[in-house]
N, C-alpha and C. Protein backbone atom coordinates (compact mmCIF):
# COMPACT_ATOMS: atom_id res chain seq x y z
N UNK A 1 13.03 20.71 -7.24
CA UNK A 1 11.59 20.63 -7.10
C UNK A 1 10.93 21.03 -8.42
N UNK A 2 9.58 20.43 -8.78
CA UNK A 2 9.11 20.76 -9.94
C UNK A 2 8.98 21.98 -9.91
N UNK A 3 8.40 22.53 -11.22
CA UNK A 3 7.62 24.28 -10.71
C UNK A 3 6.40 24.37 -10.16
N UNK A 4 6.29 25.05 -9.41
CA UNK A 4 5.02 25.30 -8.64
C UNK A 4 4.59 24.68 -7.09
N UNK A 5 5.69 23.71 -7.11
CA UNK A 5 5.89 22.80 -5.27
C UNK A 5 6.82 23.38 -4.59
N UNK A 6 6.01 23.70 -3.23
CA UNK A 6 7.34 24.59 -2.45
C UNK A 6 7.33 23.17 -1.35
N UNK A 7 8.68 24.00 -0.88
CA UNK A 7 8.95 22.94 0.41
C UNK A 7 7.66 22.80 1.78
N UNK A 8 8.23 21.49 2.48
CA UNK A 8 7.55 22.24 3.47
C UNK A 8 6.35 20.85 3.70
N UNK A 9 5.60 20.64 4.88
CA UNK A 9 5.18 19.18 5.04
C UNK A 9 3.95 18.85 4.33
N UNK A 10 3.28 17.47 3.93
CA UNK A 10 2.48 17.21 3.19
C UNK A 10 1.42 16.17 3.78
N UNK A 11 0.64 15.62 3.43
CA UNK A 11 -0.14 14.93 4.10
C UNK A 11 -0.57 13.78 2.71
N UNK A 12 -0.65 12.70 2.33
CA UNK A 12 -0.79 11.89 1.06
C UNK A 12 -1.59 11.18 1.66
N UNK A 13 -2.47 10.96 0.76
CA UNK A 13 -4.19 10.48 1.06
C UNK A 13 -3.85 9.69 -0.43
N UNK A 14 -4.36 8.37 0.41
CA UNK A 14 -4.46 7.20 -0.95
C UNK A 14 -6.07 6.08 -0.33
N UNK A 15 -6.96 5.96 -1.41
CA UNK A 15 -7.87 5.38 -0.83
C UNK A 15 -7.50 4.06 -0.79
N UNK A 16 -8.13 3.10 0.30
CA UNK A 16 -7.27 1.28 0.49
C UNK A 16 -7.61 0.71 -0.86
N UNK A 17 -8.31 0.86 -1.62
CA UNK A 17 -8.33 0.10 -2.82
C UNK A 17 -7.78 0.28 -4.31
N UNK A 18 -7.43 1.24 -3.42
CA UNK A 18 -6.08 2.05 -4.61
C UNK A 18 -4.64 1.26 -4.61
N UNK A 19 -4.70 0.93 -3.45
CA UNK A 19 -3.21 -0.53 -3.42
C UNK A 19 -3.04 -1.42 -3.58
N UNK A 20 -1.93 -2.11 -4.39
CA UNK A 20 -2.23 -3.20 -4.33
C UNK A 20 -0.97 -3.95 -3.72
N UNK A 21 -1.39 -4.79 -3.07
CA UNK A 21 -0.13 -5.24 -2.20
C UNK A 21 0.29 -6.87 -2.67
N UNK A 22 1.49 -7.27 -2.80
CA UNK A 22 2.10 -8.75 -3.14
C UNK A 22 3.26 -8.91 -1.91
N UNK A 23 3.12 -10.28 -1.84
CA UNK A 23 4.21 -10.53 -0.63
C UNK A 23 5.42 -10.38 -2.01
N UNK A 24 6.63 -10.39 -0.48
CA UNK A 24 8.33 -10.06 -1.06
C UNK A 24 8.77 -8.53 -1.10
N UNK A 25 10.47 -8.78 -1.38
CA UNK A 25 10.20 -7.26 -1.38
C UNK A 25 10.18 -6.41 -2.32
N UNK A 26 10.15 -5.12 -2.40
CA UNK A 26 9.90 -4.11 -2.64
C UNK A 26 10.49 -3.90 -4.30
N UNK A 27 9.75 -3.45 -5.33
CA UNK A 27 10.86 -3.81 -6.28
C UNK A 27 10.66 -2.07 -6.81
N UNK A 28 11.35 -1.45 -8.24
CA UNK A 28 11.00 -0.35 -8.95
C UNK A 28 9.33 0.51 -8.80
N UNK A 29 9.19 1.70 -8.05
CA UNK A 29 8.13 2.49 -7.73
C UNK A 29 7.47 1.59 -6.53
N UNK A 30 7.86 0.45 -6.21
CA UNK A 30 6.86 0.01 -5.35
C UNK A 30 7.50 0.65 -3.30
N UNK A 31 6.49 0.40 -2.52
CA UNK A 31 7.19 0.83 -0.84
C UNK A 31 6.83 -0.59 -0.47
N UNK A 32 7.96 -0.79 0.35
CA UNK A 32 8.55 -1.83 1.21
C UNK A 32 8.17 -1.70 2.41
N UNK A 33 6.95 -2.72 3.00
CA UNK A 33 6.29 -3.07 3.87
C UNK A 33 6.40 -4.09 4.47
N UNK A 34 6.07 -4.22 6.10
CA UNK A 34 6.04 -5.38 6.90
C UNK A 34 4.18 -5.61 6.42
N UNK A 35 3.62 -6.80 6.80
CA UNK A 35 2.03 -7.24 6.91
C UNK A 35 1.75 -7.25 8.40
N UNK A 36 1.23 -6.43 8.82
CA UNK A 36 0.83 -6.75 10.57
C UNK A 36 -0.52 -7.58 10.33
N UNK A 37 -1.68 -7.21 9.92
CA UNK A 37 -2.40 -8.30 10.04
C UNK A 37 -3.28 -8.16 8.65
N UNK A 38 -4.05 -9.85 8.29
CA UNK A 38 -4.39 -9.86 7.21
C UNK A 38 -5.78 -9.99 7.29
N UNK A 39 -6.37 -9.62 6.67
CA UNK A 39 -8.35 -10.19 7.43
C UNK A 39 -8.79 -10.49 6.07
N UNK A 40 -9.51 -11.87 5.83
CA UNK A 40 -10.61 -12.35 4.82
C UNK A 40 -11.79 -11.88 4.89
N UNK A 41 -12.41 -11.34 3.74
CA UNK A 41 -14.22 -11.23 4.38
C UNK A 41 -14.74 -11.46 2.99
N UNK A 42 -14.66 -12.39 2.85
CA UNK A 42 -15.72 -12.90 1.39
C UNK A 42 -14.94 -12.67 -0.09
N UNK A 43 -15.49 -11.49 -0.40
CA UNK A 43 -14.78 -10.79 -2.17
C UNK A 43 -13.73 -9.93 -1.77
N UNK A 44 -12.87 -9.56 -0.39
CA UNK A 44 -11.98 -8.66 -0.45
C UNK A 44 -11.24 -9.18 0.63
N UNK A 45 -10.12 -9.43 0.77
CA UNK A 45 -9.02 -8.98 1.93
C UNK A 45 -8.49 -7.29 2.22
N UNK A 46 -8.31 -7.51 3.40
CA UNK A 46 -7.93 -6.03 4.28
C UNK A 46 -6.26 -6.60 4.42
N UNK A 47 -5.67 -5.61 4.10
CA UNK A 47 -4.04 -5.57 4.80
C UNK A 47 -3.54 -4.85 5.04
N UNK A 48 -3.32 -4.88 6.55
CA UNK A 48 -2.41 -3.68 7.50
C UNK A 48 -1.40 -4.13 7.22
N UNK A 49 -0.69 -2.72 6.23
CA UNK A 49 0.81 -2.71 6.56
C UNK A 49 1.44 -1.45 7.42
N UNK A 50 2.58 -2.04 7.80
CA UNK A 50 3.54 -0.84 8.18
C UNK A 50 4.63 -0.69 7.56
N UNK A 51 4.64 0.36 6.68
CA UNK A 51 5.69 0.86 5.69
C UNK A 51 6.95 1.21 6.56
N UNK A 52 8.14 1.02 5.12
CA UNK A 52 9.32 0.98 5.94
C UNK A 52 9.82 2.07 6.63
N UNK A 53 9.07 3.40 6.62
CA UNK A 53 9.21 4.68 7.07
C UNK A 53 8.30 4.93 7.99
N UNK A 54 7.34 3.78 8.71
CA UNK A 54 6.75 3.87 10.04
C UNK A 54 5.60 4.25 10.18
N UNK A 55 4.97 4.76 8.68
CA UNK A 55 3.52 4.65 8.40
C UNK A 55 2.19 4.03 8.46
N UNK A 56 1.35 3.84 9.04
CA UNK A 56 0.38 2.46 8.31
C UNK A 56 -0.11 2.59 7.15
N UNK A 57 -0.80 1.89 6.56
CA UNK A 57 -1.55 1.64 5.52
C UNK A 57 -2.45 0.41 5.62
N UNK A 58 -3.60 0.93 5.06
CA UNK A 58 -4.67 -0.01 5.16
C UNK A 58 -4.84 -0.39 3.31
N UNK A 59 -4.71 -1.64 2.91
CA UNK A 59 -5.17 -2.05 1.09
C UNK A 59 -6.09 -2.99 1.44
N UNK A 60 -7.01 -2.44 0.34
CA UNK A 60 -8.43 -3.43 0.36
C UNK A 60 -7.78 -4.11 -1.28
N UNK A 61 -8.30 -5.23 -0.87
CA UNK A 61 -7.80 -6.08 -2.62
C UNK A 61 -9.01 -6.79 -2.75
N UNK A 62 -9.64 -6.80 -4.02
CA UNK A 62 -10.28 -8.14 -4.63
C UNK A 62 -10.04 -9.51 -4.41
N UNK A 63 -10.57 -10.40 -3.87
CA UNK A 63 -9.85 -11.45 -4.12
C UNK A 63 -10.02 -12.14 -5.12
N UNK A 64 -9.24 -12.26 -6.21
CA UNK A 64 -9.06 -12.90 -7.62
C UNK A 64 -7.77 -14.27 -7.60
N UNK A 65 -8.46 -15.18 -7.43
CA UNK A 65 -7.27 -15.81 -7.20
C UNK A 65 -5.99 -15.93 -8.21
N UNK A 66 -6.74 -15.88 -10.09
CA UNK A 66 -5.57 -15.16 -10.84
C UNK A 66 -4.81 -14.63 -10.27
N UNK A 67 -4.48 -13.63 -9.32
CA UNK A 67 -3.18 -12.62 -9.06
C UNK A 67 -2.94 -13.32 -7.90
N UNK A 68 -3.13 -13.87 -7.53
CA UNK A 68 -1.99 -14.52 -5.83
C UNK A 68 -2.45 -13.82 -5.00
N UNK A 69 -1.16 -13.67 -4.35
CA UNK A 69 -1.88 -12.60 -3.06
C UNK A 69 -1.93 -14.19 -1.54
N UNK A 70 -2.17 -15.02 -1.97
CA UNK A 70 -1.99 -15.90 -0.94
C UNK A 70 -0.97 -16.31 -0.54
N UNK A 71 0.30 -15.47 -0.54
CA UNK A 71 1.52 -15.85 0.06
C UNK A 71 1.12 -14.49 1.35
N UNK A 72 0.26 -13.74 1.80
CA UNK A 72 0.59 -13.19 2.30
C UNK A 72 0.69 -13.47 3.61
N UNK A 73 1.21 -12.81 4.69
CA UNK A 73 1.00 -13.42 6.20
C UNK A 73 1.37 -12.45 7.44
N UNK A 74 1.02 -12.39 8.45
CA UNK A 74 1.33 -12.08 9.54
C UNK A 74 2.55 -11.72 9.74
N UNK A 75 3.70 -10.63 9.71
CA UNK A 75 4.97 -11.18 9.94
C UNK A 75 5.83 -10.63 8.44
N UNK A 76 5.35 -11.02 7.86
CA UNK A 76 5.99 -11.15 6.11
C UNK A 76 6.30 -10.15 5.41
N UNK A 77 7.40 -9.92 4.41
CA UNK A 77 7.56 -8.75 3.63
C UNK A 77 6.56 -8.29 2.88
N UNK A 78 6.21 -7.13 2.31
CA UNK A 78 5.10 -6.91 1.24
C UNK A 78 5.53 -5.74 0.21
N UNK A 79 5.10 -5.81 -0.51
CA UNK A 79 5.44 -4.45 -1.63
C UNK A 79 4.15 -3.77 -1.86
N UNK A 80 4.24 -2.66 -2.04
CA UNK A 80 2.79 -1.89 -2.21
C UNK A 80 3.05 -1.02 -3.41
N UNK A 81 2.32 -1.17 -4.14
CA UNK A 81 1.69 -0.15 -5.26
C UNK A 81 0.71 0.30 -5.38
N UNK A 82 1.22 1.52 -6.16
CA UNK A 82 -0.38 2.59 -6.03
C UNK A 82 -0.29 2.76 -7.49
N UNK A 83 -1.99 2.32 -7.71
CA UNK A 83 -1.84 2.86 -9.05
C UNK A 83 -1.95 4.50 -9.42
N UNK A 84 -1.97 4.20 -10.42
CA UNK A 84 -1.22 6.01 -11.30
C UNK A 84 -2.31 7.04 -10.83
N UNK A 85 -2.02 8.03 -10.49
CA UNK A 85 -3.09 8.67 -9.82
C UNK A 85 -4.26 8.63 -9.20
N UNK A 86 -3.43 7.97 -8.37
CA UNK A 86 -4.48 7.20 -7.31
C UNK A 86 -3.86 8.16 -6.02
N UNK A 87 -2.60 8.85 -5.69
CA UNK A 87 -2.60 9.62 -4.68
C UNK A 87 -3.22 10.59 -4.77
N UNK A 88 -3.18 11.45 -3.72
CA UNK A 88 -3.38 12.89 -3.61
C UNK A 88 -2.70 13.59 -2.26
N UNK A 89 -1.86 15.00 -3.03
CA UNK A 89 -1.20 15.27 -1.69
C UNK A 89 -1.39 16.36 -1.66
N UNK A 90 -1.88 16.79 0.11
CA UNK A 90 -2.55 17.91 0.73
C UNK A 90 -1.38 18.45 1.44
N UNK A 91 -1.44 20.07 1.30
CA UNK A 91 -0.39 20.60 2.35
C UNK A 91 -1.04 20.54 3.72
N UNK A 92 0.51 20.80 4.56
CA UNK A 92 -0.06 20.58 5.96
C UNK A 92 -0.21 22.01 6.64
């Protein structure tokens, strides 16, 4: 453990637009997600995932069609990244 982290449970708070999610799987720093559902609403998609450790997660994305993002689907693998200090983790 680093210095100064004791054991013991945590709680990680990431805001949805802090993620960014691509279909496929999971590659270096990224978590390996199912897509339960995908919602359009104009300048942003919503995507519920459920991480492979049984979590949800909610990512709000831009929609830029530059970056893709339209392979995603109902059903489908996903990878999630967080950018660089974009978590924060609270003891429990």
């Amino acid at each position: 453990m680093p210095e100064g982290v004791s054991d013991g449970p945590v709680s990680v708070l990431v805001r949805p637009e802090h993620g960014h999610v691509r279909a496929g799987e999971a590659g270096e720093g990224e978590l390996s997600a199912t897509i339960e559902t995908v919602v359009y609403s104009g300048e942003a998609t919503t995507t519920h995932l459920r991480l492979s450790t049984g979590e949800l997660f909610k990512a709000r994305m831009a929609n830029r069609p530059s970056e893709g993002g339209g392979d995603l689907h109902e059903g489908g693998a996903a990878a999630l990244g967080l950018a660089p200090g974009a978590v924060t983790v609270l003891r429990d």
